[in-house]
N, C-alpha and C. Protein backbone atom coordinates (compact mmCIF):
# COMPACT_ATOMS: atom_id res chain seq x y z
N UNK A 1 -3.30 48.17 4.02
CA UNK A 1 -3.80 47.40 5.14
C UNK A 1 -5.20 46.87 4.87
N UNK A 2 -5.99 47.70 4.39
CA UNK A 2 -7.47 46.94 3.83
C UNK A 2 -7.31 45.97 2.50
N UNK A 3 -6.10 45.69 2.08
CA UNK A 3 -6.35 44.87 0.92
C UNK A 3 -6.17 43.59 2.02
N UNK A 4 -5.16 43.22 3.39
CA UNK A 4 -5.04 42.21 4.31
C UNK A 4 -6.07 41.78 4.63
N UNK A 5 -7.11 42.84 5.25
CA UNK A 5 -8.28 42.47 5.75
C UNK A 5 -9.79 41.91 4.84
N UNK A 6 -9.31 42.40 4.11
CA UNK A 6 -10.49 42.04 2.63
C UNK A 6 -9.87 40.31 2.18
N UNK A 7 -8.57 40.87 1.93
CA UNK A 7 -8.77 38.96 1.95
C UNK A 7 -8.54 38.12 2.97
N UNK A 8 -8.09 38.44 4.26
CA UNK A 8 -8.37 37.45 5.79
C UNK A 8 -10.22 37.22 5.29
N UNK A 9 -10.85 37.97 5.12
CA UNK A 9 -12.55 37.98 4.67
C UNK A 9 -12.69 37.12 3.86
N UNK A 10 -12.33 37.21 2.86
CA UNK A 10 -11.73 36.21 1.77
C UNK A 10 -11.69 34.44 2.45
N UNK A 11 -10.82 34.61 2.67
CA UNK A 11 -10.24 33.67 3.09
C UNK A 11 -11.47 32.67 4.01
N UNK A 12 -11.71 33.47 4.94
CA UNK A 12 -12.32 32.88 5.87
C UNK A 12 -13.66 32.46 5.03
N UNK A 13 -14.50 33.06 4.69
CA UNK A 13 -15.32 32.73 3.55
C UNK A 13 -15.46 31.53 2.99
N UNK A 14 -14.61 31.59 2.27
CA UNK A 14 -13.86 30.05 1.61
C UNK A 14 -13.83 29.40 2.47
N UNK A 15 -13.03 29.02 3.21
CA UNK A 15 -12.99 27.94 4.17
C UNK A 15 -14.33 27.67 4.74
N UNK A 16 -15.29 28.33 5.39
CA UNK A 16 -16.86 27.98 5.54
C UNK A 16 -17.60 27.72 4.17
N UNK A 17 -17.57 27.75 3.32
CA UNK A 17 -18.12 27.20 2.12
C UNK A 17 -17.43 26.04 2.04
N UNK A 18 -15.77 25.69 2.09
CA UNK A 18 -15.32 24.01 1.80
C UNK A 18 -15.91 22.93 2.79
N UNK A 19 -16.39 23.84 4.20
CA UNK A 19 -16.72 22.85 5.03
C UNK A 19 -18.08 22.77 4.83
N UNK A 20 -18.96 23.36 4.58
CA UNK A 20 -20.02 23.07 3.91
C UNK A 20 -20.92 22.43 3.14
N UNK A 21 -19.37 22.77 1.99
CA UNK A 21 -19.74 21.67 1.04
C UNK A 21 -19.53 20.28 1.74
N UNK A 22 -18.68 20.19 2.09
CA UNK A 22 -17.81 18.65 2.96
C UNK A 22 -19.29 18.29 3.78
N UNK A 23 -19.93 18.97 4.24
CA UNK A 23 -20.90 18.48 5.14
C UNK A 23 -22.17 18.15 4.04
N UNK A 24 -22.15 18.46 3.56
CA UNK A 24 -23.27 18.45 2.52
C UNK A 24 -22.94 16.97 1.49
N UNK A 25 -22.02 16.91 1.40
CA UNK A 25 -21.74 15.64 0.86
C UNK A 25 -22.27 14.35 2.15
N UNK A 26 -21.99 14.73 3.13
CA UNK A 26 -21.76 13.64 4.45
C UNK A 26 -23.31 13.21 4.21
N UNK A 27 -24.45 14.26 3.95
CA UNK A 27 -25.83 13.87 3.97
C UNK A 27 -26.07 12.58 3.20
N UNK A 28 -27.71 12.39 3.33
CA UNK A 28 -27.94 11.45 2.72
C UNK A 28 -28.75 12.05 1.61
N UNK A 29 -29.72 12.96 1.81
CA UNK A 29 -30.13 13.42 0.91
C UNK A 29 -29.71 14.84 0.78
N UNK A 30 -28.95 14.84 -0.77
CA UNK A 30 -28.38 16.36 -0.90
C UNK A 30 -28.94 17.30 -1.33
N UNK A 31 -28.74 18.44 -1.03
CA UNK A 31 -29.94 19.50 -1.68
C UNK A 31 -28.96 20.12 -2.93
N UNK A 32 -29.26 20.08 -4.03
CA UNK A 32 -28.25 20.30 -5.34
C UNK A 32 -28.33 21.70 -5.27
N UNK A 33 -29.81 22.29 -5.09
CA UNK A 33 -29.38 24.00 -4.86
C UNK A 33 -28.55 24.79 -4.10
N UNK A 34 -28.18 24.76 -2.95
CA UNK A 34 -27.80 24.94 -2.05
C UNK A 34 -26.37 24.37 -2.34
N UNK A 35 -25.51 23.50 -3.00
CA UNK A 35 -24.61 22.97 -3.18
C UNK A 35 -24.08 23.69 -4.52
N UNK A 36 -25.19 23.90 -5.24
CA UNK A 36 -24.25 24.76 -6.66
C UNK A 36 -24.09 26.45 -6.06
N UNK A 37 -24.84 26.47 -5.62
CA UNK A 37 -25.19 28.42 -4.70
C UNK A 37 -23.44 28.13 -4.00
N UNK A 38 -23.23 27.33 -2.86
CA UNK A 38 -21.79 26.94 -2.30
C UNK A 38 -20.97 27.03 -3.29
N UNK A 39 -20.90 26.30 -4.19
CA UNK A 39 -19.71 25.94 -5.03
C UNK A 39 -19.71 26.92 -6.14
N UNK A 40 -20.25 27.85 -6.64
CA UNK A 40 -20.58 28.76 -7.09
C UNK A 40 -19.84 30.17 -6.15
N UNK A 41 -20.03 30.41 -5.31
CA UNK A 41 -19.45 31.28 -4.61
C UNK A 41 -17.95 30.84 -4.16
N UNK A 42 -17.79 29.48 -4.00
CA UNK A 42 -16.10 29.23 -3.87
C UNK A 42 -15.82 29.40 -4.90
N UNK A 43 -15.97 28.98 -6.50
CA UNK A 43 -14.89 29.75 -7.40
C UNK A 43 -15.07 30.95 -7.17
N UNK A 44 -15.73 31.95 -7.04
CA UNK A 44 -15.65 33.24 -7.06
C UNK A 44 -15.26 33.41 -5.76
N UNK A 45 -14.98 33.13 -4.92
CA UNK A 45 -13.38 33.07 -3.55
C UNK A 45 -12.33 32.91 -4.52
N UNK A 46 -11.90 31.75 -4.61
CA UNK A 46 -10.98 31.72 -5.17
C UNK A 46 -10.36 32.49 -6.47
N UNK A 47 -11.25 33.19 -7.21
CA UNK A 47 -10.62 33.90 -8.44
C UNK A 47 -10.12 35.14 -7.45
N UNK A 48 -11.16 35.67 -6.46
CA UNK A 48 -10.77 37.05 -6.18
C UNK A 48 -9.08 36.57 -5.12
N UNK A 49 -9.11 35.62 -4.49
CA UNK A 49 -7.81 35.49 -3.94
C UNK A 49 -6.51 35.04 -4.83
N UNK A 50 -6.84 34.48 -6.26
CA UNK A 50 -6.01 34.51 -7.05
C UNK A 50 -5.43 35.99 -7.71
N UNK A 51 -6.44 36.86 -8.02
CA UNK A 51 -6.28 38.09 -8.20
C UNK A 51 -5.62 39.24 -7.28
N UNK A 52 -6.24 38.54 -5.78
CA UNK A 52 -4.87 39.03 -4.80
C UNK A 52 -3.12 38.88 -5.21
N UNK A 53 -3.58 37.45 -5.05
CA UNK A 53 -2.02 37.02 -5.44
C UNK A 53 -1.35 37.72 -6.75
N UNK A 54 -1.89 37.55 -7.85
CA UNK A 54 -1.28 38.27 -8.58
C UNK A 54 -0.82 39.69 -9.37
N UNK A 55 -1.72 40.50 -8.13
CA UNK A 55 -1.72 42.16 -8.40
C UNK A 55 -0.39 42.14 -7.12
N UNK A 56 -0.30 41.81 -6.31
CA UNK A 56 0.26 41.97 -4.65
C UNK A 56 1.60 41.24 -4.75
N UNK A 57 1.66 39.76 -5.46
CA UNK A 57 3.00 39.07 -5.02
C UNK A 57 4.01 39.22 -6.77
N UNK A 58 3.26 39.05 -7.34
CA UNK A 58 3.99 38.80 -9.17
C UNK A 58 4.30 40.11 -9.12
């Protein structure tokens, strides 16, 4: 049951970093730090929810 809740955490995570980034693009002036720090932490979402997937479903 805590592997569900660790990645609902997961999950949600990610999704506030894509919108983030999405907003951060919308600017006019972008702040590149703050955008690699974001996108930097979404691959590392995404590896650990890939690693879900493939300890849990394969």
């Amino acid at each position: 049951m805590s592997d569900i809740i660790k990645l609902c955490i997961v999950i949600a995570v990610a999704l506030f970093l894509m919108f983030s980034i999405i907003s951060e693009f919308k600017k006019p002036q972008k702040d590149m730090f703050w955008f690699s720090i974001d996108v930097m932490f979404l691959l590392a979402a995404f590896l650990l929810i890939k690693d879900y997937i493939i300890k849990h479903v394969m």
